[in-house]
Protein backbone atom coordinates (compact mmCIF):
# COMPACT_ATOMS: atom_id res chain seq x y z
CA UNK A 1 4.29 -19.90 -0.21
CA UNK A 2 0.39 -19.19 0.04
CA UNK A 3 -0.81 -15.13 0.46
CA UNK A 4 -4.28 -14.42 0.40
CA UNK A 5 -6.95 -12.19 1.59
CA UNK A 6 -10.11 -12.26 2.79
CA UNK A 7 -10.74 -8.72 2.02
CA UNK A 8 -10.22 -9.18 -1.90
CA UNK A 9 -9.21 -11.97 -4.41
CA UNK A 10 -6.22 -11.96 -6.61
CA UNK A 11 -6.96 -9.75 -9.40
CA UNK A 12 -10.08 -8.77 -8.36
CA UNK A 13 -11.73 -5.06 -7.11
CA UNK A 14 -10.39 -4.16 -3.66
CA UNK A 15 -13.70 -2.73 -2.18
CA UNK A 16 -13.89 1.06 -0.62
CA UNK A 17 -13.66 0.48 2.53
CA UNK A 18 -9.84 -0.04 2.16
CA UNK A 19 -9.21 2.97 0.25
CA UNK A 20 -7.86 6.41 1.06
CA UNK A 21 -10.12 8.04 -1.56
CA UNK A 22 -13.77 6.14 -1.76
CA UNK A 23 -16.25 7.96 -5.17
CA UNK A 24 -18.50 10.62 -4.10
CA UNK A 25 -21.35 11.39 -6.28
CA UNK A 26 -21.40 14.53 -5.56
CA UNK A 27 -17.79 15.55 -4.92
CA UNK A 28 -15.88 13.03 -6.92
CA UNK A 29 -14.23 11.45 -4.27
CA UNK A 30 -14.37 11.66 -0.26
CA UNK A 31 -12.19 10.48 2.33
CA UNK A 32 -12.56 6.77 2.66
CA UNK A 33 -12.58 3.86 5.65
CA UNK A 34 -8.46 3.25 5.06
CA UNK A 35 -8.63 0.07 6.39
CA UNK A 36 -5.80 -2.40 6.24
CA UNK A 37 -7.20 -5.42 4.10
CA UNK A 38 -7.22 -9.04 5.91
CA UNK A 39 -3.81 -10.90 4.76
CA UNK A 40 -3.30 -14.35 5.45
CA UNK A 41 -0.04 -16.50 4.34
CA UNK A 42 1.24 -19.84 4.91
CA UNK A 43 3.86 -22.78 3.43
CA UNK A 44 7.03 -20.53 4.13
CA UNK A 45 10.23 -21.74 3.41
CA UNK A 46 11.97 -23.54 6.23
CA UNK A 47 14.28 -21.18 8.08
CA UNK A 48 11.68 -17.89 7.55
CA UNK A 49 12.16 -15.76 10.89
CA UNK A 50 10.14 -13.21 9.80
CA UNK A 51 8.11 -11.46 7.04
CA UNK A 52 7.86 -8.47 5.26
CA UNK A 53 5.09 -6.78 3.44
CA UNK A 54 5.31 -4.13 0.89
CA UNK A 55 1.84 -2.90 -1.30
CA UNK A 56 2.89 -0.50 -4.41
CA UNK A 57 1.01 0.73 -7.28
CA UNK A 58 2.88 0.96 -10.33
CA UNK A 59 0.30 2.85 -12.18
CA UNK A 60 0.62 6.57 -11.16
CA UNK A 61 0.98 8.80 -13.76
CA UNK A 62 4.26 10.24 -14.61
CA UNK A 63 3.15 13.72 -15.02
CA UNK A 64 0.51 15.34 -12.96
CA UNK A 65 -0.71 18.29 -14.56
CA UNK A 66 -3.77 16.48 -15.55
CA UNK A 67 -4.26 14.63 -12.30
CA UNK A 68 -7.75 15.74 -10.92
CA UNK A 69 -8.42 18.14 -13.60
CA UNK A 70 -12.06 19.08 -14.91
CA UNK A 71 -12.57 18.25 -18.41
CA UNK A 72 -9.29 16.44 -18.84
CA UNK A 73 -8.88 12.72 -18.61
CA UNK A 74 -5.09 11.10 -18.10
CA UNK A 75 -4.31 8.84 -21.18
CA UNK A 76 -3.66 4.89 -20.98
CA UNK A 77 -0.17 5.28 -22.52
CA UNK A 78 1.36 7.41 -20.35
CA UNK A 79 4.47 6.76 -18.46
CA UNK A 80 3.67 5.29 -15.06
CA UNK A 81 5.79 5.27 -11.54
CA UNK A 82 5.70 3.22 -8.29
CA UNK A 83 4.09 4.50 -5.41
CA UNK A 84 4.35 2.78 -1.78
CA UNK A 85 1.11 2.29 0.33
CA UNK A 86 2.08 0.39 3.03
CA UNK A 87 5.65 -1.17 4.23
CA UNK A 88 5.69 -3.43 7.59
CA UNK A 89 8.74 -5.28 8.73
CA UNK A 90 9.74 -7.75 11.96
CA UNK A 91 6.23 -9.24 11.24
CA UNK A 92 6.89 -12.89 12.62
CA UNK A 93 6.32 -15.88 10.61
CA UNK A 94 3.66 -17.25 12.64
CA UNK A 95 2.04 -13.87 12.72
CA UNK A 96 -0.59 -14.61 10.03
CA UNK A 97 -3.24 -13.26 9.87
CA UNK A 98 -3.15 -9.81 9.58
CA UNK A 99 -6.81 -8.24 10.69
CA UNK A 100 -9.04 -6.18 8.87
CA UNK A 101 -8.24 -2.82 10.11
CA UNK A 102 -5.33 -3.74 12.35
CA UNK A 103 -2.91 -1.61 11.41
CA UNK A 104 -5.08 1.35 9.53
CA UNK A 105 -8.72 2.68 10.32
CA UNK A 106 -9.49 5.74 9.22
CA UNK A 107 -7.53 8.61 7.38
CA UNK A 108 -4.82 10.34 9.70
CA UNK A 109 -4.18 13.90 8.41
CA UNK A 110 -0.11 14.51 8.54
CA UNK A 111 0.27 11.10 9.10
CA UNK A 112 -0.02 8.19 10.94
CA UNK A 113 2.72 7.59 13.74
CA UNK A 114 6.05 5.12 13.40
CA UNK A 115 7.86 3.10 12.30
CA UNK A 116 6.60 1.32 16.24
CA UNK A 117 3.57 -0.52 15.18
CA UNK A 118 1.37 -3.39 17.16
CA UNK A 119 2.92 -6.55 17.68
CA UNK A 120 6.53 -5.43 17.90
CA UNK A 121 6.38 -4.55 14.04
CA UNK A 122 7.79 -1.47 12.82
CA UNK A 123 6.27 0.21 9.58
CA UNK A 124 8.33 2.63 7.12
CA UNK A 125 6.99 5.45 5.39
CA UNK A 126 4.48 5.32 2.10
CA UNK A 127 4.77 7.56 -0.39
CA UNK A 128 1.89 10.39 0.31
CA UNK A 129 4.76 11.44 2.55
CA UNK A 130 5.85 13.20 -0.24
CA UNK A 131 2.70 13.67 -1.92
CA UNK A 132 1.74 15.79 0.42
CA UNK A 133 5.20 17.62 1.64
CA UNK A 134 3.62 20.88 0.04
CA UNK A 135 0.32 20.90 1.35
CA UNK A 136 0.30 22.94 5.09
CA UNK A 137 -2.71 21.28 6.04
CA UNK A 138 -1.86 17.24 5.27
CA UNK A 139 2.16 17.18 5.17
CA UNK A 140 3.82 14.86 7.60
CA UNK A 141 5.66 11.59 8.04
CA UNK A 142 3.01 8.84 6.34
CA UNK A 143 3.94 6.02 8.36
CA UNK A 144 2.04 2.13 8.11
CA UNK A 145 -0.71 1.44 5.75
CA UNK A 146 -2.71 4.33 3.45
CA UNK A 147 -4.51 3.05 0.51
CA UNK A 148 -6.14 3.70 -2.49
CA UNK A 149 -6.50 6.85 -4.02
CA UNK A 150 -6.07 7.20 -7.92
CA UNK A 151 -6.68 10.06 -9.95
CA UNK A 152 -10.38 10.26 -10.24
CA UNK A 153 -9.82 10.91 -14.43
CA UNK A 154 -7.61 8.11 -14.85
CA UNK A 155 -8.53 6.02 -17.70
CA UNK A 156 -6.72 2.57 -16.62
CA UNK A 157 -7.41 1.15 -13.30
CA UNK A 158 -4.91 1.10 -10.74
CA UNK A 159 -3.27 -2.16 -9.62
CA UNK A 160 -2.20 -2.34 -6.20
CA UNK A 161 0.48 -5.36 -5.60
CA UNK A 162 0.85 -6.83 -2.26
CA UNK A 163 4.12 -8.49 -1.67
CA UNK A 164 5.01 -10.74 0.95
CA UNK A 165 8.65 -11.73 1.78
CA UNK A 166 10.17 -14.29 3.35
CA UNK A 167 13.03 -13.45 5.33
CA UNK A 168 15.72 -15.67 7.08
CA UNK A 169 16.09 -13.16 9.74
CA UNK A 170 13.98 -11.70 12.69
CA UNK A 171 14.56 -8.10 12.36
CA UNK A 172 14.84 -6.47 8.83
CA UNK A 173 18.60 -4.65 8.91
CA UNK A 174 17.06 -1.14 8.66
CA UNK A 175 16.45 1.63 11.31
CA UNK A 176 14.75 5.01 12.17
CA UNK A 177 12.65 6.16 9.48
CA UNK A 178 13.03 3.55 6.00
CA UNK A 179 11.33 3.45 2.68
CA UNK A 180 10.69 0.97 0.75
CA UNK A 181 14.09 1.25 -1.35
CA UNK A 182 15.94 0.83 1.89
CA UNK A 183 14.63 -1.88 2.64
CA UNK A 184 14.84 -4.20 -0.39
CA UNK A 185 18.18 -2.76 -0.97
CA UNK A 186 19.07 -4.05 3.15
CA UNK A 187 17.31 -7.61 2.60
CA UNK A 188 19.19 -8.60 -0.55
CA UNK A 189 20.73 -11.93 0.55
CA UNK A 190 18.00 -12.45 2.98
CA UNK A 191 14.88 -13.28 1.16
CA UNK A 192 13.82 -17.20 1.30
CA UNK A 193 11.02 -16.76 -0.65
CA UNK A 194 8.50 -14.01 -2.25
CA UNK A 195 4.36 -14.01 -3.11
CA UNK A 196 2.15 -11.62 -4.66
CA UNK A 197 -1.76 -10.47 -4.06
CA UNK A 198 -3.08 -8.15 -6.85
CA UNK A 199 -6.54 -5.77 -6.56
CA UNK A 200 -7.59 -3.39 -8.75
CA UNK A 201 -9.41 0.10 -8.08
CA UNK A 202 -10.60 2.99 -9.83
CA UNK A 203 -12.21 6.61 -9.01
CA UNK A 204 -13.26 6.83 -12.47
CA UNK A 205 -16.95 5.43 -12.86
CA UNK A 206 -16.06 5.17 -16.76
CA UNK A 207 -13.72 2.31 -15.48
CA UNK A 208 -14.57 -0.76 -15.09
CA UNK A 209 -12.33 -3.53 -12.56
């Protein structure tokens, strides 16, 4: 199997435009573009009816009390936790590519509609559905594609892993709203083959990716 991007190599800076949170000079950070980066794929097993796509960090900190705080900075060794940016199912096999800005353009405060999507895909929810369950202004279902947005005193940059699976079936055996739990836990048994696309980004200017 064969995942790229257009948008961003593997391993390399995933530019602003396809983040949640772009720097600010003057502010620290600002809303950003939250466009859906350009995903191609090809050489899928034989038998693939359809594809899934799942982007996680697995950098967030543990604890937030520091997160966003003036004159502290979060330390390298602290324990870090998944978060889900994006989850799209009943993509079909011959559906690549994905556009630039397809799915997501723009920030959508409360949340993005679902899990319908174009194409016939359906899209679960990320997790700043829960990041922001306590703010009145921005909580709401987060369905579909929201990007980037590390603490702005991190001191490691963020990885964000793209992860495209091959499935032997046409619709992922999940309904109403899913996560991305659900659904690896409903495609166990189903998954012909799996590949990874890996960009890095960072608030911090002190950071370098």
């Amino acid at each position: 199997m064969k995942f790229s991007s257009d948008s961003f190599s593997d391993g390399g800076a995933i530019p602003a435009a396809y983040a949640f949170c772009a720097p600010d000079p003057a502010n620290r950070v600002m809303l950003g573009q939250n466009r859906n980066p350009h995903l191609a794929w090809s050489d899928l097993p034989k038998g693939t009816g359809s594809v899934v796509i799942i982007c996680h960090d697995p950098d967030v900190p543990s604890v937030a009390d520091d997160v966003n705080k003036e004159g502290r900075s979060i330390p390298a060794g602290m324990a870090r936790v998944n978060f889900c940016h994006w989850l799209l199912v009943d993509m079909p096999a011959h559906g690549s590519p994905i556009r630039d800005g397809e799915f997501s353009s723009g920030v959508t405060a409360k949340g993005k509609p679902g899990p319908a999507a174009v194409r016939e895909t359906r899209q679960g929810l990320n997790d700043y559905t829960r990041w922001f369950a306590d703010d009145e202004n921005m909580k709401g279902d987060y369905f579909g594609y929201d990007g980037p947005c590390p603490p702005w005193n991190d001191t490691i940059p963020h990885h964000y892993i793209f992860t495209l699976l091959a499935l032997d079936v046409e619709k992922c055996p999940v309904s109403r709203k899913f996560t991305a739990d659900e659904v690896l836990k409903a495609v166990k048994g189903h998954i012909l083959g799996t590949a990874t696309l890996t960009g890095l980004y960072s608030l911090n200017p002190a950071v370098k990716v």
